[in-house]
N, C-alpha and C. Protein backbone atom coordinates (compact mmCIF):
# COMPACT_ATOMS: atom_id res chain seq x y z
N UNK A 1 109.26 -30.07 74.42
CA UNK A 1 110.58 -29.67 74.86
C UNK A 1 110.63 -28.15 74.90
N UNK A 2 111.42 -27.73 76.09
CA UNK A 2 111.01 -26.42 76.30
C UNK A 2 112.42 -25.49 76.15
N UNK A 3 113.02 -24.80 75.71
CA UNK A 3 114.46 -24.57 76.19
C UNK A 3 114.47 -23.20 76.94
N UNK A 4 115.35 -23.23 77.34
CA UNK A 4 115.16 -21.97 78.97
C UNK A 4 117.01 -20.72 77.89
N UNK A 5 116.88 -19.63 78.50
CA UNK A 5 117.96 -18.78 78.39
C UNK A 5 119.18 -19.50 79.03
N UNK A 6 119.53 -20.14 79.51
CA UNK A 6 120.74 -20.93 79.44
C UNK A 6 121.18 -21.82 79.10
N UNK A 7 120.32 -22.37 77.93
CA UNK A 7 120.57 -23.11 76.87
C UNK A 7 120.64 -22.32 75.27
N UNK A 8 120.10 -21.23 75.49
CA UNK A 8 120.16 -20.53 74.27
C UNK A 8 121.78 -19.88 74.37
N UNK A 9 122.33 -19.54 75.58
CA UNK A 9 123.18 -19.18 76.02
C UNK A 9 124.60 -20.63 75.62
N UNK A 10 124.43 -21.54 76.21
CA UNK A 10 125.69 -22.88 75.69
C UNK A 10 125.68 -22.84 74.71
N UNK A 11 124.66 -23.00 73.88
CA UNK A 11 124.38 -23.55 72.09
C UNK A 11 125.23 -21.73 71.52
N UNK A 12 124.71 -20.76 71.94
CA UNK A 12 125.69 -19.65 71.57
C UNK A 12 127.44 -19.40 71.55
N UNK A 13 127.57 -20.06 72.92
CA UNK A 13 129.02 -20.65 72.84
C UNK A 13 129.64 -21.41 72.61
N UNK A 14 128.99 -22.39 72.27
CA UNK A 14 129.74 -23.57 71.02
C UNK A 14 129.67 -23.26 70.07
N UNK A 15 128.92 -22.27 69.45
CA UNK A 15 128.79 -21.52 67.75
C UNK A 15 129.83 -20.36 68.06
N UNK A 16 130.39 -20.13 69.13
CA UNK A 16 131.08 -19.38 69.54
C UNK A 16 130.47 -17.37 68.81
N UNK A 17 129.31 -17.92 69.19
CA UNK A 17 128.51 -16.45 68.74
C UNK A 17 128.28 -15.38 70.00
N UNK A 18 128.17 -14.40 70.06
CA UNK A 18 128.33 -13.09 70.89
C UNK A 18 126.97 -13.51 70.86
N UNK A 19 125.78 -13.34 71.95
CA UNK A 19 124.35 -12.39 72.05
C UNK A 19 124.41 -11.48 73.14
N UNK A 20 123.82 -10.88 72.49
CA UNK A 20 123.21 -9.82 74.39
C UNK A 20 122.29 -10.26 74.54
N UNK A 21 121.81 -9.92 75.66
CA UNK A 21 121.20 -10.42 76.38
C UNK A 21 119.18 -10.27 75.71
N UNK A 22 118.82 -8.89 75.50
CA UNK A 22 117.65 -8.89 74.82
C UNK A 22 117.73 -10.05 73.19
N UNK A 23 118.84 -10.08 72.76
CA UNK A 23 118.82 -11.30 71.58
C UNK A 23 118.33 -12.71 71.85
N UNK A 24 118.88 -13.00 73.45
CA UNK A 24 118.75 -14.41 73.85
C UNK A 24 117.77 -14.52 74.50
N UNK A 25 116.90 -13.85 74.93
CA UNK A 25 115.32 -13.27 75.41
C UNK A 25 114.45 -14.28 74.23
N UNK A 26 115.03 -13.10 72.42
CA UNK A 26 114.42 -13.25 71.47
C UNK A 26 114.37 -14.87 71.02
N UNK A 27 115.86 -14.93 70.96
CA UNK A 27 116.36 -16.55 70.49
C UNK A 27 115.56 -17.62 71.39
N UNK A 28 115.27 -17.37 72.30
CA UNK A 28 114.61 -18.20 73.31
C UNK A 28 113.53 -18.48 72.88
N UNK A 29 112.57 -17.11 72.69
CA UNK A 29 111.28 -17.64 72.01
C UNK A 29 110.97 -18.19 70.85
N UNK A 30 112.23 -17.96 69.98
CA UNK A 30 112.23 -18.52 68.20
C UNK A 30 112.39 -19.76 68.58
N UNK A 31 113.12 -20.31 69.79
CA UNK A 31 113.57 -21.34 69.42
C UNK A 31 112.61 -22.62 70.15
N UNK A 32 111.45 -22.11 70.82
CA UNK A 32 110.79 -22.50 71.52
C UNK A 32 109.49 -22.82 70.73
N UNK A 33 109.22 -21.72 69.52
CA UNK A 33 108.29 -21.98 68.37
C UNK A 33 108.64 -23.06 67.58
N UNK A 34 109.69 -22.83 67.24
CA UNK A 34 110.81 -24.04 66.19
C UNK A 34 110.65 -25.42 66.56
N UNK A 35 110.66 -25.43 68.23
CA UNK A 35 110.72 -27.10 68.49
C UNK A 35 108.81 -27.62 68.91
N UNK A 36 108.01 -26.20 68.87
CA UNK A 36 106.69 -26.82 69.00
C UNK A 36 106.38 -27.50 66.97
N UNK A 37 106.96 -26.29 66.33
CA UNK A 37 106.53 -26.94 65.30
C UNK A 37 106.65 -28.80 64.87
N UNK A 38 108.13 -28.23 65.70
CA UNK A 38 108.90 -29.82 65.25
C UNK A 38 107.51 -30.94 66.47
N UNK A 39 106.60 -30.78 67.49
CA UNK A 39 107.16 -31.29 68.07
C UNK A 39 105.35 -32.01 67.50
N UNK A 40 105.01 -30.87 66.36
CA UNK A 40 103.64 -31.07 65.96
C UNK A 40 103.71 -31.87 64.92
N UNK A 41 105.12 -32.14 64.09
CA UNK A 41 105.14 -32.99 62.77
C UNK A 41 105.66 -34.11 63.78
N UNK A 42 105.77 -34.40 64.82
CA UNK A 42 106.40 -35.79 65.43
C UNK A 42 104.87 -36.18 65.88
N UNK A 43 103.75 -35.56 65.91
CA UNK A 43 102.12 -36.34 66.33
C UNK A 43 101.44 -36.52 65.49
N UNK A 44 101.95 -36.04 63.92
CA UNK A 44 101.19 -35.81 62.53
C UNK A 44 100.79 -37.81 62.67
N UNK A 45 100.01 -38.21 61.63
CA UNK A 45 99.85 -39.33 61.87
C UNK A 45 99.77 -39.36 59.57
N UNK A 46 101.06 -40.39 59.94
CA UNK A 46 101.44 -40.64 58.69
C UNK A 46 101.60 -41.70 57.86
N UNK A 47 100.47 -42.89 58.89
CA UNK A 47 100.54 -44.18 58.09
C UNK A 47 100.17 -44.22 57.24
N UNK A 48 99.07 -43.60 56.30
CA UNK A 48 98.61 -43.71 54.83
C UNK A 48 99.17 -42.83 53.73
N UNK A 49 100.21 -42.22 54.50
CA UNK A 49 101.17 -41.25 53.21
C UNK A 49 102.51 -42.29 52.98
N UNK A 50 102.90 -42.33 51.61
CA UNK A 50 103.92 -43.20 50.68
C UNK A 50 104.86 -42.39 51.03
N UNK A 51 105.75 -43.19 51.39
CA UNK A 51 107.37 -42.44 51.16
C UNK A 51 107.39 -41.75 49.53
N UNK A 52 108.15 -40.81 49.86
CA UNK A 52 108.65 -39.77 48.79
C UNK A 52 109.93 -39.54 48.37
N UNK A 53 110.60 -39.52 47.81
CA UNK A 53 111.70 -38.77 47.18
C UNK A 53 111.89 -37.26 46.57
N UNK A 54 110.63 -37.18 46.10
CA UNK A 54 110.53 -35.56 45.71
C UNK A 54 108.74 -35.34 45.33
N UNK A 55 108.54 -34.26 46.54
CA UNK A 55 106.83 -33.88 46.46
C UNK A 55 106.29 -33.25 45.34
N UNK A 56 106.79 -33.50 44.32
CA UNK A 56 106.86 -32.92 43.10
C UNK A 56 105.92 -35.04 42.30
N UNK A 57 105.19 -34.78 41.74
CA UNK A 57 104.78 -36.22 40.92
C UNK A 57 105.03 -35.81 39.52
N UNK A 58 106.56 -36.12 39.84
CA UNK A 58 107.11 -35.48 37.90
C UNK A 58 108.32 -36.57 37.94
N UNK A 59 108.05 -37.14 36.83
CA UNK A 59 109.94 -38.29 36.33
C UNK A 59 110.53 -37.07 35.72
N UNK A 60 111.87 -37.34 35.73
CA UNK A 60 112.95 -36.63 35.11
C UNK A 60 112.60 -36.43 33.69
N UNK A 61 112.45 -36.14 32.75
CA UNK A 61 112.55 -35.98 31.27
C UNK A 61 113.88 -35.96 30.47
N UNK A 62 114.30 -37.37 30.47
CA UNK A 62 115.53 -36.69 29.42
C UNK A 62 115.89 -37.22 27.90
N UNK A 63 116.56 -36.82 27.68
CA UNK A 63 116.38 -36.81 26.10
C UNK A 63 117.45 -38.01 25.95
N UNK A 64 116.69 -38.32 24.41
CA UNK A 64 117.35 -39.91 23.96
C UNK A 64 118.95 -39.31 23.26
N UNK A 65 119.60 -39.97 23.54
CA UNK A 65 120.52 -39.68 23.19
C UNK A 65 121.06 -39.59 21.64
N UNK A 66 121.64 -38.79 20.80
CA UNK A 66 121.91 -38.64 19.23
C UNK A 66 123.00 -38.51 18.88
N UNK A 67 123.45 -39.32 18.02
CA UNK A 67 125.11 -38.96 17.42
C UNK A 67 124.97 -37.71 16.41
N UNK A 68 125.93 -36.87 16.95
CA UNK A 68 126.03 -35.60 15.46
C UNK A 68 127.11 -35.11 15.41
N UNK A 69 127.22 -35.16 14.30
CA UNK A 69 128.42 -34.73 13.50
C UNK A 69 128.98 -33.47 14.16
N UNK A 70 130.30 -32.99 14.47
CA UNK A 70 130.73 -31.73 14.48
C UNK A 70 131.23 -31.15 13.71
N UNK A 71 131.80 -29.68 13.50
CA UNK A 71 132.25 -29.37 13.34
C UNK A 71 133.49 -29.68 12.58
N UNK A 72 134.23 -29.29 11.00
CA UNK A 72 135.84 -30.42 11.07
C UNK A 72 136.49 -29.32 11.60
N UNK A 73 137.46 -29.82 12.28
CA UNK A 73 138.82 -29.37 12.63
C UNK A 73 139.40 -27.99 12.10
N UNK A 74 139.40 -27.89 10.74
CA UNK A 74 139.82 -26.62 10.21
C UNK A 74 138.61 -25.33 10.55
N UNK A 75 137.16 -26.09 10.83
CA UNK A 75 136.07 -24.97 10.97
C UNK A 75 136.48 -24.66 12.23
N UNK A 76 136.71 -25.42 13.25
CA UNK A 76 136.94 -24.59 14.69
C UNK A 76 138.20 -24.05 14.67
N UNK A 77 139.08 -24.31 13.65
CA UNK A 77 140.37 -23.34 13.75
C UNK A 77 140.25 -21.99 13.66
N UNK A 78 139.34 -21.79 12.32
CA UNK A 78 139.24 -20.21 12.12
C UNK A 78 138.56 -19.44 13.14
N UNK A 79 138.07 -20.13 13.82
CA UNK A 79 137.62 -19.08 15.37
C UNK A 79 138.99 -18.91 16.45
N UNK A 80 139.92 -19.40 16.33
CA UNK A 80 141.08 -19.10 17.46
C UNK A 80 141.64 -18.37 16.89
N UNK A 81 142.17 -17.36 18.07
CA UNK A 81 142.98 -16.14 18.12
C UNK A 81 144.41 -16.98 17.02
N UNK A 82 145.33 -17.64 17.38
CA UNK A 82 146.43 -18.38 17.53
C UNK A 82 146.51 -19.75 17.39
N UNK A 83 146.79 -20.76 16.62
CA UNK A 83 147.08 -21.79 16.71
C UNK A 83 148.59 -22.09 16.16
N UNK A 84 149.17 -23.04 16.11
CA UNK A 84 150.11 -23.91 15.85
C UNK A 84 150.12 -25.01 15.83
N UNK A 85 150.28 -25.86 14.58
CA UNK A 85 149.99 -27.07 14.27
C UNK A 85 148.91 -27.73 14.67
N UNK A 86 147.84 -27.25 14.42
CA UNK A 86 146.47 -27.72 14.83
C UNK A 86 146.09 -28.10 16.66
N UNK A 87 146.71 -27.00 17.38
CA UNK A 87 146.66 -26.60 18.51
C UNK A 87 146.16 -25.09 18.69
N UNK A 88 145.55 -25.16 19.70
CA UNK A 88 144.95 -23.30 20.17
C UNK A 88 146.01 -23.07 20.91
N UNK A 89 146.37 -21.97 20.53
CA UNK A 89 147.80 -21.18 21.34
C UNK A 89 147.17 -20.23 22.68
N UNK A 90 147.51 -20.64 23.89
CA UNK A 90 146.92 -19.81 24.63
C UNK A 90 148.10 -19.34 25.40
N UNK A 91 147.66 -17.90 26.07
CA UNK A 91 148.73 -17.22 26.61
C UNK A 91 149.26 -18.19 28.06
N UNK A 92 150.14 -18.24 28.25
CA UNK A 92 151.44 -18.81 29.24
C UNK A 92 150.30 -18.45 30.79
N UNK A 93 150.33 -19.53 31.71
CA UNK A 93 149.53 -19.24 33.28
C UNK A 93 150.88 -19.04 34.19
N UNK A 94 151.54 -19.68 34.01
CA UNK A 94 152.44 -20.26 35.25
C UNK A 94 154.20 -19.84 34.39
N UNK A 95 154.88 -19.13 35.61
CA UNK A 95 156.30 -19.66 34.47
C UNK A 95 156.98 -20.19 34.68
């Protein structure tokens, strides 16, 4: 597939993008490399490669899950600026 300067030109005005004219010269040829690449992974021959999800051959690692204790209540108090009745007092957003 080949694309010509008056297609680089429509596809510019539906993106509703400005080129001049030496840009769409340029865009022409980028875009003419772009679809040989594409047009070289459409002849690749890929019957003995496995579908993939990620080209990476790594499982996730995650950790087992652990109950732990926090903190009591009065220990995270003494870190707030402000509380009231075992609430953090924060300054007013909205009035």
């Amino acid at each position: 597939m080949v694309t010509d300067a008056a297609t680089v030109r429509d596809v510019a005005a539906l993106a509703r993008l400005v080129i001049s004219d030496q840009d769409i010269e340029n865009a022409t040829a980028e875009f003419n490399q772009t679809l040989a690449l594409f047009d070289a992974l459409g002849t690749t021959d890929t019957t003995d490669v496995a579908p993939m999800i990620n080209p990476l051959d790594a499982a996730q690692r995650l950790r087992t899950d652990q109950i732990e204790t926090l903190v009591d209540r009065a220990g995270l108090m003494q870190n707030a600026p402000a509380i009231e009745e075992d609430y953090f007092l924060v300054p007013r957003v909205l009035d």
